[in-house]
C-alpha atoms as a PDB file:
ATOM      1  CA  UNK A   1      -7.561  12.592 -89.549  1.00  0.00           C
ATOM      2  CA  UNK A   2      -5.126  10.550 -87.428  1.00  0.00           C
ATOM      3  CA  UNK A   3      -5.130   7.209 -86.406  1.00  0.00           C
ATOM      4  CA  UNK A   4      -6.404   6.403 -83.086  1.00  0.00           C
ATOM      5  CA  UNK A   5      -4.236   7.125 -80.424  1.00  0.00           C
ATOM      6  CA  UNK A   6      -1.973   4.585 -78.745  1.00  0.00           C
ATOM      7  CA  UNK A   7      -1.781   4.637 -74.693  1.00  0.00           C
ATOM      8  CA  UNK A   8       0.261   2.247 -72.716  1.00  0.00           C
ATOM      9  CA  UNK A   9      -0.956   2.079 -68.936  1.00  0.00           C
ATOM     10  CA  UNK A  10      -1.341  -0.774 -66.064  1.00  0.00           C
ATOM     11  CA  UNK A  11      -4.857  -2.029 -65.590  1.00  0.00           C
ATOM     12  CA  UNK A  12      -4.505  -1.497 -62.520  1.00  0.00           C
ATOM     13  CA  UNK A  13      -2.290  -0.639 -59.316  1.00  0.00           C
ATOM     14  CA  UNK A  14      -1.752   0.086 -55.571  1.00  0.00           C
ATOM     15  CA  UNK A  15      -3.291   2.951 -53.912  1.00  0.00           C
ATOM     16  CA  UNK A  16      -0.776   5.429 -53.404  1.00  0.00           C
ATOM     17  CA  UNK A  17       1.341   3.903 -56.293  1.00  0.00           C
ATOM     18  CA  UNK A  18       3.173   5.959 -59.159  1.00  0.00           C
ATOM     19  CA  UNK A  19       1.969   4.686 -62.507  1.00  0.00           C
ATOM     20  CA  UNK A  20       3.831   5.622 -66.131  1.00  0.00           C
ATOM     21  CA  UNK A  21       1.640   6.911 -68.913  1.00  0.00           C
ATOM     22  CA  UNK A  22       2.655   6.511 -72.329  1.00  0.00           C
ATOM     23  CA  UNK A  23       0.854   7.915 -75.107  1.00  0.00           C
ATOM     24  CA  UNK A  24       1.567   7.897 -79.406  1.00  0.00           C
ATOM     25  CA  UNK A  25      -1.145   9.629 -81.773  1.00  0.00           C
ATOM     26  CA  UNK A  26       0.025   9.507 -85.511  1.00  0.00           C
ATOM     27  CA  UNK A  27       0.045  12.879 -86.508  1.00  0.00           C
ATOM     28  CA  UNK A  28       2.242  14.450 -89.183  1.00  0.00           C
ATOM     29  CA  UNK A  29       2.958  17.423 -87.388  1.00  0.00           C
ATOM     30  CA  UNK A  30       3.968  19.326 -90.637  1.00  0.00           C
ATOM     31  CA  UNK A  31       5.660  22.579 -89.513  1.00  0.00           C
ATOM     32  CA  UNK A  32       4.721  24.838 -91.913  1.00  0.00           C
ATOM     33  CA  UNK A  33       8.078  25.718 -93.064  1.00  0.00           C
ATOM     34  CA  UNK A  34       8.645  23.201 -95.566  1.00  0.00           C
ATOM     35  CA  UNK A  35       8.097  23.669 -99.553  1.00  0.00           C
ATOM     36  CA  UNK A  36       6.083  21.324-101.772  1.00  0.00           C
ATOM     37  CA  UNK A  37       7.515  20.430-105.347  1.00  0.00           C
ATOM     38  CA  UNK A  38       6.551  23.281-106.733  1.00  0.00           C
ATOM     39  CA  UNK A  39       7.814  25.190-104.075  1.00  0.00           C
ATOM     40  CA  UNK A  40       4.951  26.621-102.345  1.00  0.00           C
ATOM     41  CA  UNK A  41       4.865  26.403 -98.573  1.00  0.00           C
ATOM     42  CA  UNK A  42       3.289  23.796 -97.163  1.00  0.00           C
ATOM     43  CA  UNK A  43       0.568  25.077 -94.546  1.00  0.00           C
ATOM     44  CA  UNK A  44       1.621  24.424 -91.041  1.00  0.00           C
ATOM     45  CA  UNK A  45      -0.429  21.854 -88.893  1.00  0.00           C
ATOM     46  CA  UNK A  46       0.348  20.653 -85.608  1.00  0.00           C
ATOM     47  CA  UNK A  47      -1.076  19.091 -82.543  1.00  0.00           C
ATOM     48  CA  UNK A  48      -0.694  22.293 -80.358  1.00  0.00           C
ATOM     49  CA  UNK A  49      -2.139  20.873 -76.807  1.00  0.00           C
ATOM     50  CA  UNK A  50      -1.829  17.952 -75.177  1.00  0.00           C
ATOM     51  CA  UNK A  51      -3.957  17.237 -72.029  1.00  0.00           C
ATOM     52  CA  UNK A  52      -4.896  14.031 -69.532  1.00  0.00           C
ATOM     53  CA  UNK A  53      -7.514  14.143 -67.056  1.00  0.00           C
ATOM     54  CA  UNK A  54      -8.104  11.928 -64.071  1.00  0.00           C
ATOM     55  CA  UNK A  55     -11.654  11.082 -63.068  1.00  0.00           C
ATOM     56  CA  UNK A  56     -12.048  14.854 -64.226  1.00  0.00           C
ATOM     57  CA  UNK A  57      -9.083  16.332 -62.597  1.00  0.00           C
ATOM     58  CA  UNK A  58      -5.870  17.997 -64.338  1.00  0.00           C
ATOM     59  CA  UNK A  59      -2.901  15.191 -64.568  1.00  0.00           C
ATOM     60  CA  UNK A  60      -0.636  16.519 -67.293  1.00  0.00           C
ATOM     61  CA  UNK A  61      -0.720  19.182 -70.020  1.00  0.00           C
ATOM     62  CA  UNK A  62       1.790  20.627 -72.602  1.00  0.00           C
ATOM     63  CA  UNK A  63       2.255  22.747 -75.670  1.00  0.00           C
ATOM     64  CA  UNK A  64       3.597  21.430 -78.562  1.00  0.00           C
ATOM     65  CA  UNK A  65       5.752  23.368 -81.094  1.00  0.00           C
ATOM     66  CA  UNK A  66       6.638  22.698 -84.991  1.00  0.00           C
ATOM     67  CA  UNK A  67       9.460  21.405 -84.116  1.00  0.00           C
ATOM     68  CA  UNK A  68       8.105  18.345 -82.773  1.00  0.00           C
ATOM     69  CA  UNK A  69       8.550  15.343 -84.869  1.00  0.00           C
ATOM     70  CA  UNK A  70       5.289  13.213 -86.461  1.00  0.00           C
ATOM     71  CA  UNK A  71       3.779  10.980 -84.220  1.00  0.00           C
ATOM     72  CA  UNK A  72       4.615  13.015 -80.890  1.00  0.00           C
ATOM     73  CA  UNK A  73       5.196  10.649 -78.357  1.00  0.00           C
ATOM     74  CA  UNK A  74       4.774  11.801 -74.476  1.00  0.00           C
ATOM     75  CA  UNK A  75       5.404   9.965 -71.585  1.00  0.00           C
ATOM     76  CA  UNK A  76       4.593  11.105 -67.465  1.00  0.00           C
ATOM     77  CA  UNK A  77       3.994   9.765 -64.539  1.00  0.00           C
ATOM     78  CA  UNK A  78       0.582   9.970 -62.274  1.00  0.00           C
ATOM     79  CA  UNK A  79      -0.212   8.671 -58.386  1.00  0.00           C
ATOM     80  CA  UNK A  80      -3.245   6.558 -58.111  1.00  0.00           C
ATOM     81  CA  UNK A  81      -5.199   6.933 -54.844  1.00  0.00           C
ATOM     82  CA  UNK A  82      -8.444   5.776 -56.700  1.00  0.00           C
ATOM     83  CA  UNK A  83      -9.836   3.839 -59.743  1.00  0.00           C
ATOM     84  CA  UNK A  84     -10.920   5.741 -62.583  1.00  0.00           C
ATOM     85  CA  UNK A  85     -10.640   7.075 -65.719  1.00  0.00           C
ATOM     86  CA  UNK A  86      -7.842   8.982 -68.033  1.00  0.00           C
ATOM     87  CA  UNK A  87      -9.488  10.857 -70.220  1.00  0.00           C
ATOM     88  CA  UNK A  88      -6.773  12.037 -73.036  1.00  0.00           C
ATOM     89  CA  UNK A  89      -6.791  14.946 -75.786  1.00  0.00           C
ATOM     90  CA  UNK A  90      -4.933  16.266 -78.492  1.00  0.00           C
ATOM     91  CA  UNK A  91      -5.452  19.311 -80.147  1.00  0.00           C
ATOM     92  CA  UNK A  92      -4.730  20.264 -83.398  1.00  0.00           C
ATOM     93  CA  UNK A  93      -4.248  23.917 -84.994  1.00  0.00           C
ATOM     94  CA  UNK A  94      -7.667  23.516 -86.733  1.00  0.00           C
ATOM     95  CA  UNK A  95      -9.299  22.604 -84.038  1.00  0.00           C
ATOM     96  CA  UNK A  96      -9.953  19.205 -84.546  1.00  0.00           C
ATOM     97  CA  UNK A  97      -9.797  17.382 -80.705  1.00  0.00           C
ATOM     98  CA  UNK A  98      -8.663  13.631 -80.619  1.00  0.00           C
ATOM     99  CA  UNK A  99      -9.691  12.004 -77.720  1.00  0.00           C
ATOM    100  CA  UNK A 100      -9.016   8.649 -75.714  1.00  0.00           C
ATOM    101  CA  UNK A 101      -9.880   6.746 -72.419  1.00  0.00           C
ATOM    102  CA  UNK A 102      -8.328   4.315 -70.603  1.00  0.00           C
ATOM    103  CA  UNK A 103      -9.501   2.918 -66.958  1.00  0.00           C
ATOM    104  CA  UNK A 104      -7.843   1.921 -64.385  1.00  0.00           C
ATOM    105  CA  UNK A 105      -8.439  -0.404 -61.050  1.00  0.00           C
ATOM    106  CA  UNK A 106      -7.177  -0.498 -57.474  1.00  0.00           C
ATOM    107  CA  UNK A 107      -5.494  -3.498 -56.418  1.00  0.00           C
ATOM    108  CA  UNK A 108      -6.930  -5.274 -53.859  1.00  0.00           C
END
């Protein structure tokens, strides 16, 4: 089970203003193609899908590969026209879902 996930946004900001998102979940993002010490592969497992959500709308998404290192770090940018809520998830090749929130307020 990994850690919970790290996310790095303002509290709050300008309407109209271009925030940057930066999110770290520890993960070990094992790739499946490495051999234990008695040289048996080691199973892959990977966070597959990333996702962020804004007051229920699609921000960002991605895939994620095995050849991402542990601990994938992604960073993007969002507009803010409202306050709200980023609502976060990673998903891992057994399904497991880590999730996160993070609000943020309008300047006034």
């Amino acid at each position: 089970m990994a850690d919970k996930p790290r996310i790095k946004l303002p509290k709050e900001a300008a309407k109209g203003e271009v925030i940057q998102i930066k999110t770290l979940v520890s993960h070990v993002m094992e790739s499946g193609q490495r051999k234990d010490a008695q040289g048996k592969t080691i199973p892959r497992k990977i966070i597959n899908k990333f996702a962020c959500e804004f007051n229920g709308k699609p921000v960002f998404a991605c895939a994620l590969e095995p050849a991402i290192s542990a601990n994938p770090y992604i960073q993007f940018d969002a507009k803010i026209d409202e306050a709200g809520t980023f609502k976060f998830s990673w998903t891992d090749d057994d399904g497991t879902v880590i999730t996160a929130e993070e609000k943020i307020a309008l300047k006034a």
